[in-house]
Each structure stands twice: as structure tokens, then as C-alpha cells.
N, C-alpha and C. Protein backbone atom coordinates (compact mmCIF):
# COMPACT_ATOMS: atom_id res chain seq x y z
N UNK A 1 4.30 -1.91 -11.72
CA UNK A 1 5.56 -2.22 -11.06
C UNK A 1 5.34 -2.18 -9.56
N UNK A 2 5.55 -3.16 -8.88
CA UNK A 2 5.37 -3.47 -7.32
C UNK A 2 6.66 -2.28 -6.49
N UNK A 3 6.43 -2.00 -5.52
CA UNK A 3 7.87 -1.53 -4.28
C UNK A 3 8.97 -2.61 -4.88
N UNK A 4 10.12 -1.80 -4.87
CA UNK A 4 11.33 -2.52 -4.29
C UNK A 4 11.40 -3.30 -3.32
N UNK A 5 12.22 -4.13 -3.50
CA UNK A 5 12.40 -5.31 -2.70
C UNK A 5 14.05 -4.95 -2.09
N UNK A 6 14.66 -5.51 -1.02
CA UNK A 6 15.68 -4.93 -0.30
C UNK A 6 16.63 -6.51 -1.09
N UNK A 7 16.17 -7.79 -0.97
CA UNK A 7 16.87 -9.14 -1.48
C UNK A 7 15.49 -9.53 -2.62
N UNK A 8 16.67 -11.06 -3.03
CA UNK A 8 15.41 -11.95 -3.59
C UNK A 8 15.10 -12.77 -2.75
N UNK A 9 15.73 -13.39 -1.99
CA UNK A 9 15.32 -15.02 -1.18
C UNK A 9 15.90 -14.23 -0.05
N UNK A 10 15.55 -14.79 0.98
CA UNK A 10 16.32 -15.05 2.51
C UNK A 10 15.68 -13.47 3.46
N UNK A 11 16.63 -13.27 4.34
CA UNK A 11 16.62 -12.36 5.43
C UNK A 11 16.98 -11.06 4.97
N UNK A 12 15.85 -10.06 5.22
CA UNK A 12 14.97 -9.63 6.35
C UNK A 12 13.83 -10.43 5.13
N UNK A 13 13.24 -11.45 5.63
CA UNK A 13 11.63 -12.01 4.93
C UNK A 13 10.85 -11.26 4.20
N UNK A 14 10.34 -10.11 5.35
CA UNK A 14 9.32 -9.48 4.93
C UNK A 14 9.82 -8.60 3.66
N UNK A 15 10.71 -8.58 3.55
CA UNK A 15 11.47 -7.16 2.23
C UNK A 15 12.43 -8.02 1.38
N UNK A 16 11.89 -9.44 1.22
CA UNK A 16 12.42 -10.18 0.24
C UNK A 16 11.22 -10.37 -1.22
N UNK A 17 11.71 -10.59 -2.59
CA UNK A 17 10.63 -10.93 -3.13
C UNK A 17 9.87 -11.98 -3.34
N UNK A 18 10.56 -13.46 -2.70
CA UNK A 18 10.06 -14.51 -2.48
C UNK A 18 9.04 -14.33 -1.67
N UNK A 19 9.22 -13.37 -0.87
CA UNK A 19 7.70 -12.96 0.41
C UNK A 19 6.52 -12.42 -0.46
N UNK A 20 6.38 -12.31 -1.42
CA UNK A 20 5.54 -11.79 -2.32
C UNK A 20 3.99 -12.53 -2.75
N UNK A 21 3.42 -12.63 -2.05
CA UNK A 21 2.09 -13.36 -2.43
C UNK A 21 2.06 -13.39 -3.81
N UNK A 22 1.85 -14.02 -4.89
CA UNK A 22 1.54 -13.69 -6.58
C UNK A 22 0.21 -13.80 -6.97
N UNK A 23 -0.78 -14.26 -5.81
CA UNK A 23 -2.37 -14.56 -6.38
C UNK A 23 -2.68 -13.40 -6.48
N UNK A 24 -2.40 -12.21 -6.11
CA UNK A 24 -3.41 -10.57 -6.79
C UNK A 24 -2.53 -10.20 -7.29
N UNK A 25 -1.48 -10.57 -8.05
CA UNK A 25 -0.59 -9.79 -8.40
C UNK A 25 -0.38 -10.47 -10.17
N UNK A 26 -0.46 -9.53 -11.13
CA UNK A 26 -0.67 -9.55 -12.60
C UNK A 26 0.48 -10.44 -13.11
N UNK A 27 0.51 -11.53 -13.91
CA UNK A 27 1.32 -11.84 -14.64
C UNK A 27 2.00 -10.50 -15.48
N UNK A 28 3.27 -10.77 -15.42
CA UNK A 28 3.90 -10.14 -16.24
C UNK A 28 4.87 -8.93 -15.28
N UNK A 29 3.90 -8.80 -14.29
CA UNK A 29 4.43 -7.42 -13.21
C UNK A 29 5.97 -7.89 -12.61
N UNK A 30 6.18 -6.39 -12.39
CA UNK A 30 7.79 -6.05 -12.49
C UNK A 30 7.95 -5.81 -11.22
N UNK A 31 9.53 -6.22 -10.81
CA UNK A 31 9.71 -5.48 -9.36
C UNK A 31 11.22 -5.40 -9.35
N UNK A 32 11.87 -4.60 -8.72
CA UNK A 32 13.33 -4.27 -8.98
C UNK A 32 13.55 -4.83 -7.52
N UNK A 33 14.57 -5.92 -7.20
CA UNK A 33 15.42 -5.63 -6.31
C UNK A 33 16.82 -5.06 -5.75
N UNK A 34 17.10 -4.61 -4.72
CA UNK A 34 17.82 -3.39 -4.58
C UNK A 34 19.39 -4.65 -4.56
N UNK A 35 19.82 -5.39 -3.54
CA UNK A 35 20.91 -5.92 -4.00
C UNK A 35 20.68 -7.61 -3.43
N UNK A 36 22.09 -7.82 -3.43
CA UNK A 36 21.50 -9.51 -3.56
C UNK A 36 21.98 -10.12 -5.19
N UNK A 37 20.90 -10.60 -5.71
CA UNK A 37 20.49 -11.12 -6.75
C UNK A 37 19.41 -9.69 -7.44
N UNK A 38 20.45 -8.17 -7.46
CA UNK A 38 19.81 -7.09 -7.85
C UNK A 38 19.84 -7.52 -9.12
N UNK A 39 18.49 -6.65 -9.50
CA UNK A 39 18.01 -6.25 -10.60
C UNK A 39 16.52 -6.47 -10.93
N UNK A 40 15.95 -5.99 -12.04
CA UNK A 40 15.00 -6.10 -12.77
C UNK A 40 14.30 -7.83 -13.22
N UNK A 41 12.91 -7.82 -11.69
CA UNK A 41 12.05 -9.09 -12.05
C UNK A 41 10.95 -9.02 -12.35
N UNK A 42 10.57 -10.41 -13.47
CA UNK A 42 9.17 -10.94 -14.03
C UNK A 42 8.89 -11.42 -13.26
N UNK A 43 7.23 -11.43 -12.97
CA UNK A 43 6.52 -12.77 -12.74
C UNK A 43 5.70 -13.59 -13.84
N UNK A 44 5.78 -14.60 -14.06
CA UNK A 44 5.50 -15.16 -14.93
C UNK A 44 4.55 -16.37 -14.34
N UNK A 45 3.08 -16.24 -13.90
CA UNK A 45 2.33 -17.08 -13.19
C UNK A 45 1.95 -18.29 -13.54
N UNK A 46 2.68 -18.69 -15.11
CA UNK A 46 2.73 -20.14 -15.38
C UNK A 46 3.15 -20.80 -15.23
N UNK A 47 4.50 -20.19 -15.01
CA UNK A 47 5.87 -20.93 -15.21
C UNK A 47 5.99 -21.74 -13.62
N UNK A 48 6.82 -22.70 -13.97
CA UNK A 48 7.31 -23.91 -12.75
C UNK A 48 8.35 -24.28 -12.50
N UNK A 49 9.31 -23.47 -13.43
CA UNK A 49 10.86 -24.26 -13.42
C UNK A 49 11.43 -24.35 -11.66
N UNK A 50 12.23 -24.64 -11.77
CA UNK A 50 13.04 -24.86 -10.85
C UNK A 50 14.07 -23.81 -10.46
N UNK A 51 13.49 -23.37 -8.92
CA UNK A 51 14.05 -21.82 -8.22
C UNK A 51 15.49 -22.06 -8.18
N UNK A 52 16.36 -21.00 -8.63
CA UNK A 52 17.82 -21.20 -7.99
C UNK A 52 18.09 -20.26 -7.22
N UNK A 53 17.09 -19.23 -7.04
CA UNK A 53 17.62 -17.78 -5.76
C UNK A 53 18.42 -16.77 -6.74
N UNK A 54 18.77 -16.99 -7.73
CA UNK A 54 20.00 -16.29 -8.15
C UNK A 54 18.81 -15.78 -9.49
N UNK A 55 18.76 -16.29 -10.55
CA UNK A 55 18.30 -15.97 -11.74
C UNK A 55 16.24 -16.24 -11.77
N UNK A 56 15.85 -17.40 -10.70
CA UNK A 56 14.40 -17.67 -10.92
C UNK A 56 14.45 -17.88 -9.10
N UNK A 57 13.24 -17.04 -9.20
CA UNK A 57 12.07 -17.27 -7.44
C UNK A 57 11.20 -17.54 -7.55
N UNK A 58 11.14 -18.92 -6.51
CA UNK A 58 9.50 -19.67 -6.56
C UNK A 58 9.17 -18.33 -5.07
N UNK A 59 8.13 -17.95 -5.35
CA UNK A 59 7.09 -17.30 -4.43
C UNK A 59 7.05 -18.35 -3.06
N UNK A 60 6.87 -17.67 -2.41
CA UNK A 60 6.18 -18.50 -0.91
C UNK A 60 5.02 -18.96 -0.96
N UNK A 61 4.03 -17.49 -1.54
CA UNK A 61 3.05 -18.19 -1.53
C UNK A 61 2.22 -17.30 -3.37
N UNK A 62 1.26 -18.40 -3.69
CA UNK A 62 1.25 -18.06 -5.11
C UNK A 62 1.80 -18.85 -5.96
N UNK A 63 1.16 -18.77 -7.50
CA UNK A 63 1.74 -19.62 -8.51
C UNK A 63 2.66 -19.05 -9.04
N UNK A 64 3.49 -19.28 -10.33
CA UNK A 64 4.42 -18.78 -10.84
C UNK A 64 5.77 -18.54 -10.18
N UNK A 65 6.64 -17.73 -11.12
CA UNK A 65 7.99 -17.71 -11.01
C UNK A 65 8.83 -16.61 -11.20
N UNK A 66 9.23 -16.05 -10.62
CA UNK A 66 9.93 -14.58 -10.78
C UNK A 66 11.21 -14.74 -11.57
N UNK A 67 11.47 -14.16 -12.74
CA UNK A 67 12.74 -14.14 -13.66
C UNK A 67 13.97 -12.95 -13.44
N UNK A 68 14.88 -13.08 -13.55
CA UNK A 68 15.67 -11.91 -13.53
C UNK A 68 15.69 -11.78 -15.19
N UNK A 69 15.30 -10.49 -15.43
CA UNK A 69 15.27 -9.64 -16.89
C UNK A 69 16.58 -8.88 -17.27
N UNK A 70 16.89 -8.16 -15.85
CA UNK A 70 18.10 -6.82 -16.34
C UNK A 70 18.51 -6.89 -14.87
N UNK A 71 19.81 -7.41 -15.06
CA UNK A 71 20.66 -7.32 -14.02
C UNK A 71 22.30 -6.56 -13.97
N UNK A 72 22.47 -5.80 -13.46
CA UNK A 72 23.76 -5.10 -13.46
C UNK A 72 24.50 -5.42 -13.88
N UNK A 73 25.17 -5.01 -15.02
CA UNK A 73 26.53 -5.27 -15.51
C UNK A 73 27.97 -5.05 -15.20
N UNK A 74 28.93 -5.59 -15.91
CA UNK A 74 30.21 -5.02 -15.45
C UNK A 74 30.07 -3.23 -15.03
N UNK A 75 31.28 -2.82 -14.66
CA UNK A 75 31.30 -1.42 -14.12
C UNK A 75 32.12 -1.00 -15.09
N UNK A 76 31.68 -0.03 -15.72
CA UNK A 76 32.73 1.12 -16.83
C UNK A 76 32.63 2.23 -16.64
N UNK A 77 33.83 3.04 -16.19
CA UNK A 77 33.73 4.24 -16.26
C UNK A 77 32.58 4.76 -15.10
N UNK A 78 32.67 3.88 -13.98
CA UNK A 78 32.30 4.04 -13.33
C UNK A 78 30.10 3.52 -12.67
N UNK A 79 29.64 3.60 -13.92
CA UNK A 79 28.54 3.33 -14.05
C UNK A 79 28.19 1.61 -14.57
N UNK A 80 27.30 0.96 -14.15
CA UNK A 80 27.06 -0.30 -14.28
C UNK A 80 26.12 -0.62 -15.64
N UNK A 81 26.91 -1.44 -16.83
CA UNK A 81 25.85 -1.82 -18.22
C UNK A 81 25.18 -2.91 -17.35
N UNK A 82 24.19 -2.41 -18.19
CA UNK A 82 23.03 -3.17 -17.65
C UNK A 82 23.16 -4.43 -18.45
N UNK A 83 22.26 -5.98 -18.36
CA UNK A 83 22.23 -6.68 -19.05
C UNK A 83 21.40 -7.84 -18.86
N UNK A 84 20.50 -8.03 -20.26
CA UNK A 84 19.22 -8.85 -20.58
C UNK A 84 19.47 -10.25 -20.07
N UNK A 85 18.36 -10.78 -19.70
CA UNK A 85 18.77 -12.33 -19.46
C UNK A 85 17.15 -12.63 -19.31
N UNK A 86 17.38 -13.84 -19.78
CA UNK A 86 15.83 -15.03 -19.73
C UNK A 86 14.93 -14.10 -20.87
N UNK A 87 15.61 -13.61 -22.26
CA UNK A 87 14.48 -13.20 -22.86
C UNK A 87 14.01 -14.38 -23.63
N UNK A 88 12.58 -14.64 -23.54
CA UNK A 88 12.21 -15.66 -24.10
C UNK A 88 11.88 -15.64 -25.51
């Protein structure tokens, strides 16, 4: 699992996960971003789809594609359900 990331796309760059080089970095590896488009991301160094910032990040630099897995859910009772997405 890589550092937290502060966003997914945009400003401050350097503490986004699109800033993320993916060539030394393992298919499959995880990285949480803090808010934004928070939650729990794949990289998936095959994949090519098409970035929307929100659910998939094309890297800057590097192959592959970062997925959102587990992203915050509604709020109950104060605490946030979590919830799966892009399981393949």
C-alpha cells in the first residue's frame, strides 16, 4: 500500500494520485485517498479505459489505470458505510 494521497486529479500536484509514476510500482497496489474522489485505489497496469477523475485515473506518467474499489458511503449514525465499486 503506497502513502496517502491528499486528491485524485488536480491541485496540490505533487499529493495527487495522478502524480504517481506506475513504472516501479506493482500492479494491483493500493493507495487511499484522503478527500476529493476519497477512497480506496487499484492500479491495474493493463488497463486503458478512459479517465473520468471521479471513479478511474490515467497516471501522468506510467501505464495503467487507477480504480476506485471502496469509497465512502452514505452517513449513518454518524459513521460512513463504506462501498464496493469496479469489482471485476
Amino acid at each position: 500500500m503506497l502513502s496517502p494521497r491528499e486528491i485524485a486529479t488536480g491541485s496540490p500536484s505533487g499529493d495527487a494520485l495522478d502524480n504517481i509514476n506506475t513504472n516501479p510500482v506493482a500492479d494491483g497496489a493500493l493507495c487511499y485517498v484522503k478527500s476529493g474522489a476519497q477512497g480506496l485505489w487499484e492500479l491495474e497496469k493493463t488497463a486503458t479505459d478512459a479517465a473520468d477523475g471521479t471513479t478511474i485515473v490515467a497516471p501522468s506518467a506510467g501505464p495503467g489505470r487507477w480504480f476506485l474499489k471502496l469509497g465512502p458511503g452514505p452517513v449513518t449514525g454518524g459513521f460512513p458505510i463504506a462501498t464496493i465499486q469496479n469489482i471485476a
